[in-house]
N, C-alpha and C. Protein backbone atom coordinates (compact mmCIF):
# COMPACT_ATOMS: atom_id res chain seq x y z
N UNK A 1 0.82 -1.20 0.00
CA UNK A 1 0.00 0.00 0.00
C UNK A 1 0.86 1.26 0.00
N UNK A 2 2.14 1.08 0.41
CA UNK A 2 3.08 2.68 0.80
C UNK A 2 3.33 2.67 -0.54
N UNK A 3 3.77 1.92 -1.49
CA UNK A 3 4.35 1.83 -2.70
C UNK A 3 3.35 2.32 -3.35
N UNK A 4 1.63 2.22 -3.21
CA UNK A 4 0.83 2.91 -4.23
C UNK A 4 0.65 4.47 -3.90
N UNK A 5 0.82 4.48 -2.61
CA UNK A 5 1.01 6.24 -2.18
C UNK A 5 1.97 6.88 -3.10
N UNK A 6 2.91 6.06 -2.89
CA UNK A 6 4.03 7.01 -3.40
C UNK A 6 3.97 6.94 -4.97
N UNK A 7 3.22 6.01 -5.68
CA UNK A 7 3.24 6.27 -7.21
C UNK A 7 2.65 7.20 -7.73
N UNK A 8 1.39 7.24 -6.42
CA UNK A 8 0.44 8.80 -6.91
C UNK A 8 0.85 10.13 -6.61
N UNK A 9 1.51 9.61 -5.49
CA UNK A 9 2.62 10.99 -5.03
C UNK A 9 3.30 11.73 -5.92
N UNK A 10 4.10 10.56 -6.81
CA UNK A 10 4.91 10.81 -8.29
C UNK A 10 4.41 11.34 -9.38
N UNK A 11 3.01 10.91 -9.44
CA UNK A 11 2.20 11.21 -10.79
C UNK A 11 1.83 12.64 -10.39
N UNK A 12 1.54 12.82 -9.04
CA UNK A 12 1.09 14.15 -9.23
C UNK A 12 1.57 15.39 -8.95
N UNK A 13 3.33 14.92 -8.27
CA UNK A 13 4.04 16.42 -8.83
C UNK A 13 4.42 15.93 -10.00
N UNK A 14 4.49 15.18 -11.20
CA UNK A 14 4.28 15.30 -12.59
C UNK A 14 3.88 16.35 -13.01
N UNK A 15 2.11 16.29 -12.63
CA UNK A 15 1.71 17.08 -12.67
C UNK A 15 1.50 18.41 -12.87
N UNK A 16 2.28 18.70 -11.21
CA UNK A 16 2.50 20.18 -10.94
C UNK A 16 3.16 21.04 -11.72
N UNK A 17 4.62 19.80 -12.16
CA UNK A 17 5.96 20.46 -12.47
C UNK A 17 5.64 20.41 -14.00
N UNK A 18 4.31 20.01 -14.47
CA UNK A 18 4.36 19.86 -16.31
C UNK A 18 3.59 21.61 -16.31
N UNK A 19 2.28 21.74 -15.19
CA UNK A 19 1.57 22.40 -15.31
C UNK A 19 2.56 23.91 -14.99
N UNK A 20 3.08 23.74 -13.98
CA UNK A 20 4.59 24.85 -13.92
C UNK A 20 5.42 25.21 -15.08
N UNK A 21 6.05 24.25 -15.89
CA UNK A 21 6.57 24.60 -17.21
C UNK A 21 5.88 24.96 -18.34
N UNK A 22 4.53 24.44 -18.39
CA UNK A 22 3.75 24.81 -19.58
C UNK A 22 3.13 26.13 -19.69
N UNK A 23 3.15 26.89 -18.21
CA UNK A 23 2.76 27.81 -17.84
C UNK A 23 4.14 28.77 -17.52
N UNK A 24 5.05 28.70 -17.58
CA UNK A 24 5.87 29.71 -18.24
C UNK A 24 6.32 29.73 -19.53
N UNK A 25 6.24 28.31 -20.24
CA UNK A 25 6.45 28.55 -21.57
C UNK A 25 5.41 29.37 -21.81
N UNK A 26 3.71 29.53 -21.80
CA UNK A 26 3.39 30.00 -22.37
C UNK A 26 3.33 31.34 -22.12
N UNK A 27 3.59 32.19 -21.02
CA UNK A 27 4.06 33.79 -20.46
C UNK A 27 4.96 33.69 -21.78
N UNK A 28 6.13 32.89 -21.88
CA UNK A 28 7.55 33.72 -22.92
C UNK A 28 6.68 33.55 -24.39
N UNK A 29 6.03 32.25 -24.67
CA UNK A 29 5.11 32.67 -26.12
C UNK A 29 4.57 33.51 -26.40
N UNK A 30 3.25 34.15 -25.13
CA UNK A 30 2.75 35.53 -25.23
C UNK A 30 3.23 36.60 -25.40
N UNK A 31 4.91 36.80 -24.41
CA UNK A 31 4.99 37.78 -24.70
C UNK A 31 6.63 38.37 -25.74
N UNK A 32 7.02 37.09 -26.31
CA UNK A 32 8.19 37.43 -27.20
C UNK A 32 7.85 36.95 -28.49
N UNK A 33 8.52 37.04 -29.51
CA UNK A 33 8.27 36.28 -31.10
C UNK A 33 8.89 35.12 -30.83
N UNK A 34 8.74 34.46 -30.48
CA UNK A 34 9.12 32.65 -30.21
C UNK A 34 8.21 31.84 -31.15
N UNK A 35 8.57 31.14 -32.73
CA UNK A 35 7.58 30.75 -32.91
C UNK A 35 6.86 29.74 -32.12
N UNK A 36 5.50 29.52 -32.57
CA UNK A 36 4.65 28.56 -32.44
C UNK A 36 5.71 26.83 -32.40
N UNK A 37 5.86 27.13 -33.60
CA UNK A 37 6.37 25.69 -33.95
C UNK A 37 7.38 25.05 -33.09
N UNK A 38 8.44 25.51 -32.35
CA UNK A 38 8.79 25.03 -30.58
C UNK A 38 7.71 24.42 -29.70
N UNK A 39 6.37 24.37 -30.30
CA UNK A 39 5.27 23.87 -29.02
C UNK A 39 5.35 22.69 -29.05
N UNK A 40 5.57 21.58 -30.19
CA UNK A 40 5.84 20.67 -29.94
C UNK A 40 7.15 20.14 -29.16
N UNK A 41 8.15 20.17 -29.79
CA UNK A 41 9.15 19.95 -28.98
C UNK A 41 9.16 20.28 -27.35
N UNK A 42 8.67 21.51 -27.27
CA UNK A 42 8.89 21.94 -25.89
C UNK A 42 7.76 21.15 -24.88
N UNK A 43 6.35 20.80 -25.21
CA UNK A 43 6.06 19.78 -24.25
C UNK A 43 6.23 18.39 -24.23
N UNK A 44 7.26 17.95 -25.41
CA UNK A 44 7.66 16.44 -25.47
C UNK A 44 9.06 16.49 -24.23
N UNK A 45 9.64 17.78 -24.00
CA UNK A 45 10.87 17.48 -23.22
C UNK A 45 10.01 18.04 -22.20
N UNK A 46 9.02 19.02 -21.82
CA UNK A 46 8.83 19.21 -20.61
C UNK A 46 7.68 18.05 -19.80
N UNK A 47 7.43 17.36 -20.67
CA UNK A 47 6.69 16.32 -20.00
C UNK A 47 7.49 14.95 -19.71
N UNK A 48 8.40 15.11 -20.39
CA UNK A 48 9.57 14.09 -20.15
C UNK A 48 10.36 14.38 -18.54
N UNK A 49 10.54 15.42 -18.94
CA UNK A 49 11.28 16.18 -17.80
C UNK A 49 10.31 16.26 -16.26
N UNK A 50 9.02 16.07 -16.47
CA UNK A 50 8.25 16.17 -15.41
C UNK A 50 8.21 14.68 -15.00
N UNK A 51 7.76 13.78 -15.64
CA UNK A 51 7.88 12.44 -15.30
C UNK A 51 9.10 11.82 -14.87
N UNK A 52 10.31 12.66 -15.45
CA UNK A 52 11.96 12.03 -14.74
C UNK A 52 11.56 13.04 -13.17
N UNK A 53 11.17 13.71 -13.12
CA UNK A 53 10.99 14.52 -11.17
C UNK A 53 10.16 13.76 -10.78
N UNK A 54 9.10 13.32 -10.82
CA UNK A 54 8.16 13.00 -10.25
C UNK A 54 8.55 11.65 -9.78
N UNK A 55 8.88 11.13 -10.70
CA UNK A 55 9.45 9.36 -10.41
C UNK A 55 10.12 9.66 -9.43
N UNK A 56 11.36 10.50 -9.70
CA UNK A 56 12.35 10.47 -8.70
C UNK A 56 12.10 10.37 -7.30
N UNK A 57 11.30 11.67 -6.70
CA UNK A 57 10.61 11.80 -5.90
C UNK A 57 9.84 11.06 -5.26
N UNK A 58 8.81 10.43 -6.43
CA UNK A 58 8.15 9.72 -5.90
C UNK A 58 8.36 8.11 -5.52
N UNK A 59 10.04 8.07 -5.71
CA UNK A 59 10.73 6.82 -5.52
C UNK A 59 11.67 6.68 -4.25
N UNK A 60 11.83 8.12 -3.63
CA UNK A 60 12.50 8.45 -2.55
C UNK A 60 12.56 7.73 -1.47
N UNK A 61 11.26 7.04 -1.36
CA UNK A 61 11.08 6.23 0.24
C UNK A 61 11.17 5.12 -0.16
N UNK A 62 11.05 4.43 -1.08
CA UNK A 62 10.85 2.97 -2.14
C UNK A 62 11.85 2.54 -1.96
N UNK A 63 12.35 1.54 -1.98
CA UNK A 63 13.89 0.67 -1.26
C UNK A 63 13.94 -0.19 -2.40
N UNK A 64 12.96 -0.62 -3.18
CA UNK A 64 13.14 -1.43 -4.22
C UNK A 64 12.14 -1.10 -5.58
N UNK A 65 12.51 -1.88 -6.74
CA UNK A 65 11.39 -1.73 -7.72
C UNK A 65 11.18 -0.12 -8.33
N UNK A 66 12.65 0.44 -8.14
CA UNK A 66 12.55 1.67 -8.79
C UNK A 66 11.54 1.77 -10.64
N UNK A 67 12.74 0.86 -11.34
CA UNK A 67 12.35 0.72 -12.56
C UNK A 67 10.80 0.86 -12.76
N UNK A 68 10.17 -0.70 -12.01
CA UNK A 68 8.85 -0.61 -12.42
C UNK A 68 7.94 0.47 -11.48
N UNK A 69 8.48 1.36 -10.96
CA UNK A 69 7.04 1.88 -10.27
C UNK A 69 7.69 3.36 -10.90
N UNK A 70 8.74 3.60 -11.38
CA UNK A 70 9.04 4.85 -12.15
C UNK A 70 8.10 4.50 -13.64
N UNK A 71 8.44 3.26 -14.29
CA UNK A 71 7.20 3.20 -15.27
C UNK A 71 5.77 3.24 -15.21
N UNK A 72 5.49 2.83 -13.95
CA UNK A 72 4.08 2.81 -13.50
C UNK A 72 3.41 4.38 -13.35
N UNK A 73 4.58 5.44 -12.91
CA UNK A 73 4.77 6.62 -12.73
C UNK A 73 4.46 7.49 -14.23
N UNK A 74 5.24 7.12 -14.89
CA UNK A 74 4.93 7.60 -16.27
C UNK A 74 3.57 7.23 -17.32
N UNK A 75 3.72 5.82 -16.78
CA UNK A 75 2.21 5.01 -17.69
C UNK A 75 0.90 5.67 -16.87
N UNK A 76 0.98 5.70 -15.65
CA UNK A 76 -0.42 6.70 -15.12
C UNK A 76 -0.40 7.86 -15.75
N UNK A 77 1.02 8.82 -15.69
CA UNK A 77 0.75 10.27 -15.36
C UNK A 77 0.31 9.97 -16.87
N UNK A 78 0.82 9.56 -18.41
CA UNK A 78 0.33 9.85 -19.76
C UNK A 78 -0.86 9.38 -19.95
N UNK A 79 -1.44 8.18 -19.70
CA UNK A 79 -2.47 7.49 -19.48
C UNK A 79 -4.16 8.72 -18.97
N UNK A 80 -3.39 9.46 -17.85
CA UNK A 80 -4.46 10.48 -17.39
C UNK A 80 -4.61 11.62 -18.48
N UNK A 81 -3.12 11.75 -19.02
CA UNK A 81 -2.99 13.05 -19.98
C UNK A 81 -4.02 12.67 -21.08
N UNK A 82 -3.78 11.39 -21.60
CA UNK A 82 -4.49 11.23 -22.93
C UNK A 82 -6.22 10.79 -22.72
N UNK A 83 -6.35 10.60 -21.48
CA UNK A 83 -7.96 9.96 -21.23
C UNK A 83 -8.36 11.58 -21.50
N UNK A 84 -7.74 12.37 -20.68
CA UNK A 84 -8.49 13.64 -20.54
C UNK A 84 -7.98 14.67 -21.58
N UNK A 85 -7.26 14.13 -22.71
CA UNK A 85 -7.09 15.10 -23.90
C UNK A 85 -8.57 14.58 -25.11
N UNK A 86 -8.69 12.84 -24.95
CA UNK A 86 -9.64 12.65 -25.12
C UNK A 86 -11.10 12.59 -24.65
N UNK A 87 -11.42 12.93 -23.47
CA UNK A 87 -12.61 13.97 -23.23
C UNK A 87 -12.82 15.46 -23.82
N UNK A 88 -11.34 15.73 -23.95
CA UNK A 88 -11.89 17.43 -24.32
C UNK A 88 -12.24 17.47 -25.71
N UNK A 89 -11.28 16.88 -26.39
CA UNK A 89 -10.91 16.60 -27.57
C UNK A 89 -11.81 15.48 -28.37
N UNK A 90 -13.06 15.51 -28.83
CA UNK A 90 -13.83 14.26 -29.75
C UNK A 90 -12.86 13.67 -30.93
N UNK A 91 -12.23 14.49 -31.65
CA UNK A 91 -10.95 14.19 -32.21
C UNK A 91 -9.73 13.81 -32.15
N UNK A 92 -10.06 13.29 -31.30
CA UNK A 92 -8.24 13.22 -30.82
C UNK A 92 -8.03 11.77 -31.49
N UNK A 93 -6.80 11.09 -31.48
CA UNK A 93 -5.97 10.46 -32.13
C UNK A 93 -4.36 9.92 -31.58
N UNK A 94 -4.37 8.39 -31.70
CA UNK A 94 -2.50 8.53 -31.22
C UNK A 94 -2.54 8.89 -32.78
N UNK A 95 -0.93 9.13 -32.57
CA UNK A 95 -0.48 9.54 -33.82
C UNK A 95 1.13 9.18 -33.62
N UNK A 96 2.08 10.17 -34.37
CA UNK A 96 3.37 9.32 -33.97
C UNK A 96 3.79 9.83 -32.81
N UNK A 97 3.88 11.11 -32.63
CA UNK A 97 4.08 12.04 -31.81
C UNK A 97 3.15 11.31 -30.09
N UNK A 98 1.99 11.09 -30.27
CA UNK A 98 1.67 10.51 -29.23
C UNK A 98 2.37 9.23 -28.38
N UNK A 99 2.70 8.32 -29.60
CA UNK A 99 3.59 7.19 -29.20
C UNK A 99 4.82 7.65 -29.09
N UNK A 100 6.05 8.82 -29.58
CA UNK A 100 6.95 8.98 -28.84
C UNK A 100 6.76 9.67 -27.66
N UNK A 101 5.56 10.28 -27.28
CA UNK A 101 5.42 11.37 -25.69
C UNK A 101 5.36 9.64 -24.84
N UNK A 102 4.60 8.77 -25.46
CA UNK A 102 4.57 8.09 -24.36
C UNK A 102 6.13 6.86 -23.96
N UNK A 103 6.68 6.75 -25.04
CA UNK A 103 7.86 5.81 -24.77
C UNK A 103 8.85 6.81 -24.39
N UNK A 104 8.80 8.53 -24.66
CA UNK A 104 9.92 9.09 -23.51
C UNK A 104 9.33 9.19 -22.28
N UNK A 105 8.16 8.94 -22.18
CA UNK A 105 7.69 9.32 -20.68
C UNK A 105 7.88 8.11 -19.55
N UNK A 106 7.90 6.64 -20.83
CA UNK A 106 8.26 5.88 -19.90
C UNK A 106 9.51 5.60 -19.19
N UNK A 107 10.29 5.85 -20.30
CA UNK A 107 11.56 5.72 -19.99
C UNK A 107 12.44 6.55 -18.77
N UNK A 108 11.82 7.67 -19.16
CA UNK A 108 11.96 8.85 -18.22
C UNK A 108 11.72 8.52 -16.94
N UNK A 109 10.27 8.16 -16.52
CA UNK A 109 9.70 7.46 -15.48
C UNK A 109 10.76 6.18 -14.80
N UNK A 110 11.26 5.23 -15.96
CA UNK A 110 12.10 4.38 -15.25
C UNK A 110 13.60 5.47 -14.69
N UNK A 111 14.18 5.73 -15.54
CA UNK A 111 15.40 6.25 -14.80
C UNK A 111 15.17 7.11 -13.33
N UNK A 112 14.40 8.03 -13.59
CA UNK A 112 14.08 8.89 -12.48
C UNK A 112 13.35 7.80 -11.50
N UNK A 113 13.19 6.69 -11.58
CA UNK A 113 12.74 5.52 -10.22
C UNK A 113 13.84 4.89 -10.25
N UNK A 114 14.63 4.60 -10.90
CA UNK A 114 16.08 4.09 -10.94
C UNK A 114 16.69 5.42 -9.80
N UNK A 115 16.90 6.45 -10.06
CA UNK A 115 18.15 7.24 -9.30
C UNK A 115 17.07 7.72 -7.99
N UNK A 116 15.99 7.14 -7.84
CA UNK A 116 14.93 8.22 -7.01
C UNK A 116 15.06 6.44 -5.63
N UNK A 117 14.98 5.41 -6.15
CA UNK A 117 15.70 4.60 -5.36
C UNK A 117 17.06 4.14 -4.71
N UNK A 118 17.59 4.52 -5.44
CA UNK A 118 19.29 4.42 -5.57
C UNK A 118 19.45 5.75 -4.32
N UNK A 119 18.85 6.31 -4.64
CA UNK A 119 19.00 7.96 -3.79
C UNK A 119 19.01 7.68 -2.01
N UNK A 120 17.39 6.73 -2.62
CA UNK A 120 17.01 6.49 -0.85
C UNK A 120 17.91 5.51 -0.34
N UNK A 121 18.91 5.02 -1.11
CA UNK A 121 19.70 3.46 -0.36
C UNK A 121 20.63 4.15 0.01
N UNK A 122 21.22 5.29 -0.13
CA UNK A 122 22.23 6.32 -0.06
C UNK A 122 23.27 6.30 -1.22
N UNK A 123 22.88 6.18 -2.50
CA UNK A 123 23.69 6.45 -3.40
C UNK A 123 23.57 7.95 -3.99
N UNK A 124 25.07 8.27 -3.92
CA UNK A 124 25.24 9.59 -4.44
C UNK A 124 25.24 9.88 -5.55
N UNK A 125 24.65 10.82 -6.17
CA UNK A 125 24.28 11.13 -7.76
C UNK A 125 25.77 11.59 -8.25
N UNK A 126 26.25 12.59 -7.26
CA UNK A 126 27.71 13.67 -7.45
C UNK A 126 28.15 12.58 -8.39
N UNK A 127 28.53 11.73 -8.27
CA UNK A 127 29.99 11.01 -8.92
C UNK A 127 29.51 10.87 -10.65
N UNK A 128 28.72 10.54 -10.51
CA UNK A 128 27.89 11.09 -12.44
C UNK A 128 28.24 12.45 -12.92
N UNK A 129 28.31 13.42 -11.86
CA UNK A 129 29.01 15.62 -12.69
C UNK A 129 30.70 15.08 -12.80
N UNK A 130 30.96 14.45 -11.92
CA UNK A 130 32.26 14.26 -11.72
C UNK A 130 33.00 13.37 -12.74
N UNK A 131 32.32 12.03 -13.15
CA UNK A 131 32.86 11.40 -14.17
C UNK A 131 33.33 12.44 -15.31
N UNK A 132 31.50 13.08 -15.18
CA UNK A 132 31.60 13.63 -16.97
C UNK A 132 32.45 14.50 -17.02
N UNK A 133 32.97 15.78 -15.78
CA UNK A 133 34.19 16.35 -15.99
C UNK A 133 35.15 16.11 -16.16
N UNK A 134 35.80 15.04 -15.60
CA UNK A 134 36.50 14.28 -15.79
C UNK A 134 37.37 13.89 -17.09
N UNK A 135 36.42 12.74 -17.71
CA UNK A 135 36.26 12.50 -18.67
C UNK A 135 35.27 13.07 -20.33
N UNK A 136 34.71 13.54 -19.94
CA UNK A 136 33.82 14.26 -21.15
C UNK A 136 34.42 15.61 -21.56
């Protein structure tokens, strides 16, 4: 039962943090010449980007089963996106674009339950900035 808390926990600063970015992207659309055509791209990475936080987070107390409950994390939060794009929407459609929002979201979802468990066992992220300086 703690493990389903915390998946909804995950899904729904998803949520927050998609509804946070989509809502300053659209302040800088309104008020600069930015085209339009960035709208795609920009909510395929900011919904990506919300589902890698949310997992994380919502993997923090989780001791095991990062992978699958970071996917479980992503398969709800898109799952809700698209039930309720298709309520608003009588038209709506997957398309290709739909099937890549959802295989980066999963993926996303796993890593961020990957490092959002790893986190809580006490593994340190640092040594990942450090490699890449390092070496990169």
């Amino acid at each position: 039962m703690d493990s389903v808390k915390n998946i909804v926990k995950g899904v729904i600063i998803s949520i927050i943090f998609t509804l946070t970015f989509l809502f300053a992207f659209s302040i800088i659309l309104t008020y600069t010449n930015i085209s339009e055509s960035f709208t795609t791209p920009v909510i395929i990475i900011v919904t990506a980007i919300s589902i890698f936080i949310g997992s994380s987070l919502g993997n923090l107390k989780i001791k095991k089963n990062g992978l699958l409950n970071g996917a479980l994390i992503g398969g709800i939060y898109l799952l809700g996106i698209y039930l309720l794009s298709g309520i608003i929407n009588h038209n709506f459609s997957v398309t290709i674009q739909s099937l890549i929002i959802i295989v980066v979201g999963m993926i996303c979802g796993m890593f961020g339950g990957i490092i959002g468990v790893n986190k809580a066992n006490g593994w340190n992220i640092s040594f990942i900035f450090t490699f890449w300086k390092k070496n990169i």
